[in-house]
Protein backbone atom coordinates (compact mmCIF):
# COMPACT_ATOMS: atom_id res chain seq x y z
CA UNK A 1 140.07 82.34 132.90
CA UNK A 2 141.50 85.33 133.70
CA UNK A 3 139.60 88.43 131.97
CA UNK A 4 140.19 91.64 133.97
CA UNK A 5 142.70 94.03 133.96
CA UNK A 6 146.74 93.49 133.26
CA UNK A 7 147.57 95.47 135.73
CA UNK A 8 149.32 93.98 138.64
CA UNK A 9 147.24 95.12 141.65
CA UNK A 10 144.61 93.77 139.71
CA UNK A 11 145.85 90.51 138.86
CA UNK A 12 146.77 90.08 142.86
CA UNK A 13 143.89 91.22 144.03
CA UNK A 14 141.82 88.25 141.05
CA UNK A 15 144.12 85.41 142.69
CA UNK A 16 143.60 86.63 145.93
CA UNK A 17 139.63 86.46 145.47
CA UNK A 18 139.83 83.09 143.74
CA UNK A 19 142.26 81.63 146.45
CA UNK A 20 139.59 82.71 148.95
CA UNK A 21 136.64 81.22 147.13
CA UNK A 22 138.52 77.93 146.46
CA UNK A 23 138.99 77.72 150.57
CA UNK A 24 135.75 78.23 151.25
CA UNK A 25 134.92 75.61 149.15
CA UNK A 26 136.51 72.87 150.71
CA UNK A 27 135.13 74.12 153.63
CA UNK A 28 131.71 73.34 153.14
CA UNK A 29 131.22 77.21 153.05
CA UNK A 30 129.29 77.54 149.64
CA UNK A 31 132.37 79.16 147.42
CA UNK A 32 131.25 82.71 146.48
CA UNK A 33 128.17 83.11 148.38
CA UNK A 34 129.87 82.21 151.82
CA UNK A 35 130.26 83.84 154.89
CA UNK A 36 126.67 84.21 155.56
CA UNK A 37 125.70 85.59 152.00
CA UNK A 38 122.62 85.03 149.76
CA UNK A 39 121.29 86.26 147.23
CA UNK A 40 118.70 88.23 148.90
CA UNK A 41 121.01 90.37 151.15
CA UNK A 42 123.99 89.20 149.50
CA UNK A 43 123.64 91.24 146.19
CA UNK A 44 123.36 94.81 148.67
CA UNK A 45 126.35 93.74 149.85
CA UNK A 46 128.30 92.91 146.83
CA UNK A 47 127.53 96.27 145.67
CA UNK A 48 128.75 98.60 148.12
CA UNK A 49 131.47 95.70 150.05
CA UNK A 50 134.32 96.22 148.36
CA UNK A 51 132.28 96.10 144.61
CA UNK A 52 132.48 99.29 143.10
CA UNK A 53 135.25 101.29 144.67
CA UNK A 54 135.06 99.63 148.19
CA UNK A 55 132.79 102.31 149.84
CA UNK A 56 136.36 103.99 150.69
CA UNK A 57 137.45 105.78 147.66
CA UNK A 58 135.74 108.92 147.81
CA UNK A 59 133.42 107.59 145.29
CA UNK A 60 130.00 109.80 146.90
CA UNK A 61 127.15 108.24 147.47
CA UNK A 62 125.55 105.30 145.25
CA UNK A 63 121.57 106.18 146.78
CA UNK A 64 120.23 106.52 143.31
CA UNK A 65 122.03 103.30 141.98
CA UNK A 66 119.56 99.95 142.04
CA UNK A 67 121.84 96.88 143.71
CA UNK A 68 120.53 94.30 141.10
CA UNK A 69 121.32 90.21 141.69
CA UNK A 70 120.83 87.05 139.95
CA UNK A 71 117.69 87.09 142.29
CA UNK A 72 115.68 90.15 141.84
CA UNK A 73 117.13 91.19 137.88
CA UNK A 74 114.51 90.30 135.82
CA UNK A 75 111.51 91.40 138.12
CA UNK A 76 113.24 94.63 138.31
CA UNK A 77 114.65 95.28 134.60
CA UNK A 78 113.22 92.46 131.95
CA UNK A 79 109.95 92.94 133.57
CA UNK A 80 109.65 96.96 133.74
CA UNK A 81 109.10 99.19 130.59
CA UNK A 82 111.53 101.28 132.11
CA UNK A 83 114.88 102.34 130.32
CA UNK A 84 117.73 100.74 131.80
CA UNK A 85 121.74 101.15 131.97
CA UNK A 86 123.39 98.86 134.21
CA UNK A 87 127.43 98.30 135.00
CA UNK A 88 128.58 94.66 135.03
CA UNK A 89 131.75 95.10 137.68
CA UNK A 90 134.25 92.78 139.91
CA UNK A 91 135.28 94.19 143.61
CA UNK A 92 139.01 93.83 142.01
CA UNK A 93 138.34 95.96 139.07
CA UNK A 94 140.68 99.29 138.90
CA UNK A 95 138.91 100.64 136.52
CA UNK A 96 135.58 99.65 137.61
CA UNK A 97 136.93 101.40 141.00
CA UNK A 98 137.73 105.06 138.89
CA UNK A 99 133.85 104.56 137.24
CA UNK A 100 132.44 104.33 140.67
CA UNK A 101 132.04 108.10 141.25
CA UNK A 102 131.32 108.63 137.68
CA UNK A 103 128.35 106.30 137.63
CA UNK A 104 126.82 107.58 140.99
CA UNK A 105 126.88 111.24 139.75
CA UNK A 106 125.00 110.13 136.56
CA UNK A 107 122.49 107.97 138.29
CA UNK A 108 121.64 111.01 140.32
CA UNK A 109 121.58 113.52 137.29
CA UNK A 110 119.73 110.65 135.65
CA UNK A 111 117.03 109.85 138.18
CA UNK A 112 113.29 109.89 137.25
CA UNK A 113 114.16 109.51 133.70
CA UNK A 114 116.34 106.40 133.46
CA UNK A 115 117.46 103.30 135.86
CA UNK A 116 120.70 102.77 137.04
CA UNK A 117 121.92 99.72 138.18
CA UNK A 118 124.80 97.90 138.68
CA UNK A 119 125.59 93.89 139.29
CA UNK A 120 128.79 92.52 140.40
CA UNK A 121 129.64 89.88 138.04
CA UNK A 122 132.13 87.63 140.29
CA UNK A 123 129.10 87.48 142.94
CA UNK A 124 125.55 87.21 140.22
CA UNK A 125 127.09 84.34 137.76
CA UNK A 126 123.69 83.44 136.14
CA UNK A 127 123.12 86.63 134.69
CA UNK A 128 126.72 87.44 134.25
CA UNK A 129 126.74 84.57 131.70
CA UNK A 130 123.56 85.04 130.49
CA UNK A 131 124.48 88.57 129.17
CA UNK A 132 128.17 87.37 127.77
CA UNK A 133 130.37 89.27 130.41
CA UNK A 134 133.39 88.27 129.84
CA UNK A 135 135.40 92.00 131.10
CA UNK A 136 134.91 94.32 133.32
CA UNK A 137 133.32 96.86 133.59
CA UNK A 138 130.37 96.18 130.99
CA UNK A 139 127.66 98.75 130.85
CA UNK A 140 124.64 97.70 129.02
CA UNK A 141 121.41 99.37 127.93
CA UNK A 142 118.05 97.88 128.48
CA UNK A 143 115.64 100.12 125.98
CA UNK A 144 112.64 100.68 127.38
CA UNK A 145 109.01 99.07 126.97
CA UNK A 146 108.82 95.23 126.68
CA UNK A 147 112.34 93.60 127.25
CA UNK A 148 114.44 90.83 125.05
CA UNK A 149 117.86 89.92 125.57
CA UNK A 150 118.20 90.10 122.34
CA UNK A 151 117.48 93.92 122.08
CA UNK A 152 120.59 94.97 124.28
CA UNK A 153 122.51 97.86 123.49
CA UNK A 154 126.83 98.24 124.71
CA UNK A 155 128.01 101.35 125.46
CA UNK A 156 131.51 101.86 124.47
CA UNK A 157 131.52 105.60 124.93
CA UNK A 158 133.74 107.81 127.69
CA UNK A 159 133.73 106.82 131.05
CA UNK A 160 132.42 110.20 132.81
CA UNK A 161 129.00 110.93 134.07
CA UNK A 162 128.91 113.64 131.57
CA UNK A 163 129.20 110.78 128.35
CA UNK A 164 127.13 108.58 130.45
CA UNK A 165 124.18 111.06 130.76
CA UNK A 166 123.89 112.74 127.44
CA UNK A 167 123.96 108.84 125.68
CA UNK A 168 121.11 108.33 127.89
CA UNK A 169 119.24 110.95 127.16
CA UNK A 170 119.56 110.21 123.24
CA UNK A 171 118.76 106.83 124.00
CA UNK A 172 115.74 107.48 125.76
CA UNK A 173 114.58 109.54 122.78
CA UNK A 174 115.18 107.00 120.43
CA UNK A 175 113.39 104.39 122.35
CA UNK A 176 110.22 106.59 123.16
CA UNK A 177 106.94 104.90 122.90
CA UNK A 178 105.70 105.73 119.73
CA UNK A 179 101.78 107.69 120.68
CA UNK A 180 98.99 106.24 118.85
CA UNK A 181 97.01 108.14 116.56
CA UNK A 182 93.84 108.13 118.68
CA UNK A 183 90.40 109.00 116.86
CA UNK A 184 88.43 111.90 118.61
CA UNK A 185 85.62 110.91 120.38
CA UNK A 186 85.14 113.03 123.06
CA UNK A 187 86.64 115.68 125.71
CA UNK A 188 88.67 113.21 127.47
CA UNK A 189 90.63 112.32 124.10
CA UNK A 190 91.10 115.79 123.27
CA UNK A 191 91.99 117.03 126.37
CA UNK A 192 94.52 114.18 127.18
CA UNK A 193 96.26 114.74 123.53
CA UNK A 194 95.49 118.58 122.82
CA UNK A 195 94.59 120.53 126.27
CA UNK A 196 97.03 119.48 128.57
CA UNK A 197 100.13 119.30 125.61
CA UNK A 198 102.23 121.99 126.34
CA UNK A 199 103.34 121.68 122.29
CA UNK A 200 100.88 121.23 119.19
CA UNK A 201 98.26 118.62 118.69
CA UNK A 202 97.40 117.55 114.48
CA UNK A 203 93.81 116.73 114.36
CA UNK A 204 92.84 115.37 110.66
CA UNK A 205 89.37 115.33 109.55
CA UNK A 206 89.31 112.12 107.24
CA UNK A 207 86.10 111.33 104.93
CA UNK A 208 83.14 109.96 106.23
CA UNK A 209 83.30 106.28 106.42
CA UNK A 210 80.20 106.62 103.70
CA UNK A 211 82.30 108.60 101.32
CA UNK A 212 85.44 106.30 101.79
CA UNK A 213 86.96 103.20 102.40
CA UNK A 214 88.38 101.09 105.30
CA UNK A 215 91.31 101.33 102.40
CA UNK A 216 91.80 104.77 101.90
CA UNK A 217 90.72 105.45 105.75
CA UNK A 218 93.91 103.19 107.00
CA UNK A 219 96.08 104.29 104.71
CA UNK A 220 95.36 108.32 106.18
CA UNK A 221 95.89 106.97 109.77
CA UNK A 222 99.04 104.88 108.79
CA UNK A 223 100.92 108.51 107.75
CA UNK A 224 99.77 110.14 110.37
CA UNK A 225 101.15 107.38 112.33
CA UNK A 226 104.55 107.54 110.64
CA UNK A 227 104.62 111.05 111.68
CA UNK A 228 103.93 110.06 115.28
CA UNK A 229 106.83 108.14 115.00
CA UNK A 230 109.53 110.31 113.41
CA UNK A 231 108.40 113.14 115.65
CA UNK A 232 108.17 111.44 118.70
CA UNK A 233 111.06 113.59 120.50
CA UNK A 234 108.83 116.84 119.59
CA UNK A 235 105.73 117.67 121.87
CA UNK A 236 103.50 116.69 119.05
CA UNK A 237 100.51 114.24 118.97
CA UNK A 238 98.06 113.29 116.25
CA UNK A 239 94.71 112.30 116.23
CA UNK A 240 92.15 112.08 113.36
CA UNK A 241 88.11 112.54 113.60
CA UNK A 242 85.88 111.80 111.21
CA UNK A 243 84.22 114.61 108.77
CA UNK A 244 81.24 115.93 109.83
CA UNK A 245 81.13 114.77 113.21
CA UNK A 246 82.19 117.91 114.33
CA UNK A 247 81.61 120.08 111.64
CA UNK A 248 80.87 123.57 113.63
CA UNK A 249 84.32 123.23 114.61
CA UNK A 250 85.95 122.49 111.54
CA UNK A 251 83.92 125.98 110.45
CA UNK A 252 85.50 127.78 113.05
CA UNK A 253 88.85 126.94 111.94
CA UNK A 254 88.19 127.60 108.36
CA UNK A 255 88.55 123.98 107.36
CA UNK A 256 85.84 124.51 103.87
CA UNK A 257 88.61 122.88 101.26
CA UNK A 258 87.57 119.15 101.81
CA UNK A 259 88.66 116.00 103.54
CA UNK A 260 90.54 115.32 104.13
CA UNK A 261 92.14 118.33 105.83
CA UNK A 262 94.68 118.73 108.93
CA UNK A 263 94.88 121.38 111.41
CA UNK A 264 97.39 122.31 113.84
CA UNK A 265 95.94 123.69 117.12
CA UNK A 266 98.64 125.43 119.99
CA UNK A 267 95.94 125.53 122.93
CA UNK A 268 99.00 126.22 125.69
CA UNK A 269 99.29 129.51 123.15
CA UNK A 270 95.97 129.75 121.70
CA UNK A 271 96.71 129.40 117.71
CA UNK A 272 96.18 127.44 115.18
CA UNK A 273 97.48 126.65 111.37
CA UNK A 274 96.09 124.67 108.28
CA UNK A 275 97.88 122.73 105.99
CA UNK A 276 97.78 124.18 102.79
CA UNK A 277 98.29 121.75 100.71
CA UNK A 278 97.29 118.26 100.05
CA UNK A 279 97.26 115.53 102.34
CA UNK A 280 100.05 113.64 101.60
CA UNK A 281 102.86 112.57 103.61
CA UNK A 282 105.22 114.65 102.32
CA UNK A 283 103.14 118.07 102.54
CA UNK A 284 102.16 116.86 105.98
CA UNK A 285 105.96 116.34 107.19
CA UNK A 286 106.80 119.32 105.61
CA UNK A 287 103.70 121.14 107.50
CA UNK A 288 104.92 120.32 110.71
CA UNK A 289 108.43 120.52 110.55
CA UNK A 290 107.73 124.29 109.02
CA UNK A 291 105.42 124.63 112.66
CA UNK A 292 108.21 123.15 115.23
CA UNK A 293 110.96 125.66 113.56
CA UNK A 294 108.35 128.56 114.19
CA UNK A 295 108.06 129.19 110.16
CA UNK A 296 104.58 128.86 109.65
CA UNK A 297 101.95 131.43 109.58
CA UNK A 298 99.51 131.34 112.92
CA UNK A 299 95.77 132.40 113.63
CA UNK A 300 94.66 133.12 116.64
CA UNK A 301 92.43 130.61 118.87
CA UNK A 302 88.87 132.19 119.86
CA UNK A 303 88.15 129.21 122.28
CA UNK A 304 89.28 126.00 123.02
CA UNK A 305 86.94 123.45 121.03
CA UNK A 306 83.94 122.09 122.96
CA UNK A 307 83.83 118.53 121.84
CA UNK A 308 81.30 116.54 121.64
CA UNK A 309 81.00 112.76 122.48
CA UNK A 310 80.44 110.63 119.05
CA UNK A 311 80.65 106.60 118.16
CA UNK A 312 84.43 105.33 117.59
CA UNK A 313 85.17 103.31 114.39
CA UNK A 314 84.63 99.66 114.37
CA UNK A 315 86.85 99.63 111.79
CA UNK A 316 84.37 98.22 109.25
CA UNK A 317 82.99 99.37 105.92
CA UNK A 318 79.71 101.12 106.29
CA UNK A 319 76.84 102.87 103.65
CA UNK A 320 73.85 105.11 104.49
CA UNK A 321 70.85 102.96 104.95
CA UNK A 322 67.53 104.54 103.47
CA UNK A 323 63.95 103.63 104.19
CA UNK A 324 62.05 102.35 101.08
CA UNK A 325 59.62 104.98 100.38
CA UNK A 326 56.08 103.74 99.14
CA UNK A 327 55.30 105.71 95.35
């Protein structure tokens, strides 16, 4: 069935294609795929011959565009934790032929931060069908990390390379990986999540595991790790250590209310900030949404913190053991 474009041109150009194909059937010369194509070398060619604007409509150049086929699509996009947008076209298309210049300028203004691709649909029938095209053009959005074809975004918004980028970039926001709250236990940890941040690192000192409870101890990290994830478009990370373990630092930053506490440390500017108030999720959101608008008081950094290497949590319950003592 017909499901292109009404226009005539278009509608010529379908019958023309399928009139070709049925030929080359009865020829012996493989239907679509004839004339010396394969999928290997075949889906290069669909992309640029004719595909997307024909190469001859002053569409600029398609370098930063990935030529996807039945053949190489899901080593390149299902297996990658890369964000993906990719154009389903047809060579006939007139409107996939006014996108072409669009969606070259926004793969290049896009590069390093998102893949582009684009598969001609009349050539790549497997995953045509797989992914329901049934017009053209498509564009679909493969979120990044692990991929489903179930998780599969449209995008039904304007077709310029302006629209095209800034959905993309809110896209790739929303689909961020999500940092783990680490525990401090050492340099490397502090210097991967604090030192080299060029934005603010939360480092909560929780009770000792002898004073609390795997409980109470999960139930800290688990807000801390809701925080992670609503703030994961700010340069934020969080991290917790245990109380005690470093305890000369928590008495250079003035931490002497308690666990558990949370401090707010700025290395790139050298400052710090406590939370006030309790720990609670709401105080704590409050905290740093008060520190990322600039409207919470600073102190200055002396040094960076030294920090020393200490034992990570198995994740059990643990008590102080004491030697019986002889009366």
């Amino acid at each position: 069935d017909y499901q292109g474009q009404r226009a005539a041109s278009d509608m010529i150009n379908y019958a023309f294609d399928q009139a070709k194909r049925a030929a080359n059937a009865r020829l012996g010369g493989g239907g679509g795929n004839s004339g010396g194509y394969n999928q290997h070398q075949g889906g290069h060619q669909g992309g640029h011959q004719g595909g997307n604007a024909g190469g001859n409509s002053g569409s600029g150049s398609d370098k930063d565009v990935v030529v996807l086929t039945d053949a190489n699509f899901d080593d390149l996009v299902m297996n990658s934790e890369d964000l993906w947008i990719i154009e389903f076209y047809a060579p006939w298309c007139g409107h996939c032929k006014n996108l072409e210049p669009e969606w070259n300028k926004a793969a290049t203004e896009l590069k390093g931060e998102v893949k582009v691709g684009k598969l001609d649909a009349t050539r790549e029938h497997t995953i045509a069908g797989r992914f329901n095209v049934n017009a053209y053009p498509q564009i679909k959005l493969f979120p990044s990390g692990p991929k489903s074809d179930n998780l599969i975004e449209d995008y039904n918004g304007a077709r310029d390379s302006s629209s095209i980028v800034d959905w993309c970039q809110e896209k790739k926001i929303q689909y961020k990986p999500v940092q783990k709250v680490e525990q401090l236990v050492n340099q490397q940890v502090f210097d991967k999540l604090c030192t080299n941040l060029r934005g603010i690192c939360f480092i909560a000192f929780l009770p000792h595991i002898y004073d609390s409870s795997v409980e109470e101890r999960t139930n800290y990290i688990e807000v801390l790790q809701e925080l992670s994830k609503s703030n994961r478009a700010n340069p934020v990370a969080f991290l917790w250590a245990q109380g005690g373990d470093y305890y000369p630092i928590e008495e250079s930053l003035g931490l002497a209310s308690g666990y558990p506490s949370l401090v707010a440390i700025s290395v790139n500017k050298m400052k710090y900030a406590q939370l006030a108030g309790s720990f609670s999720k709401k105080n704590v959101d409050t905290f740093v949404k008060s520190l990322i608008a600039g409207k919470q008081g600073l102190f200055n950094l002396r040094e960076v913190p030294k920090i020393k290497s200490v034992a990570a949590w198995d994740g059990k319950e643990s008590k102080p053991q004491y030697d019986a003592v002889d009366l």
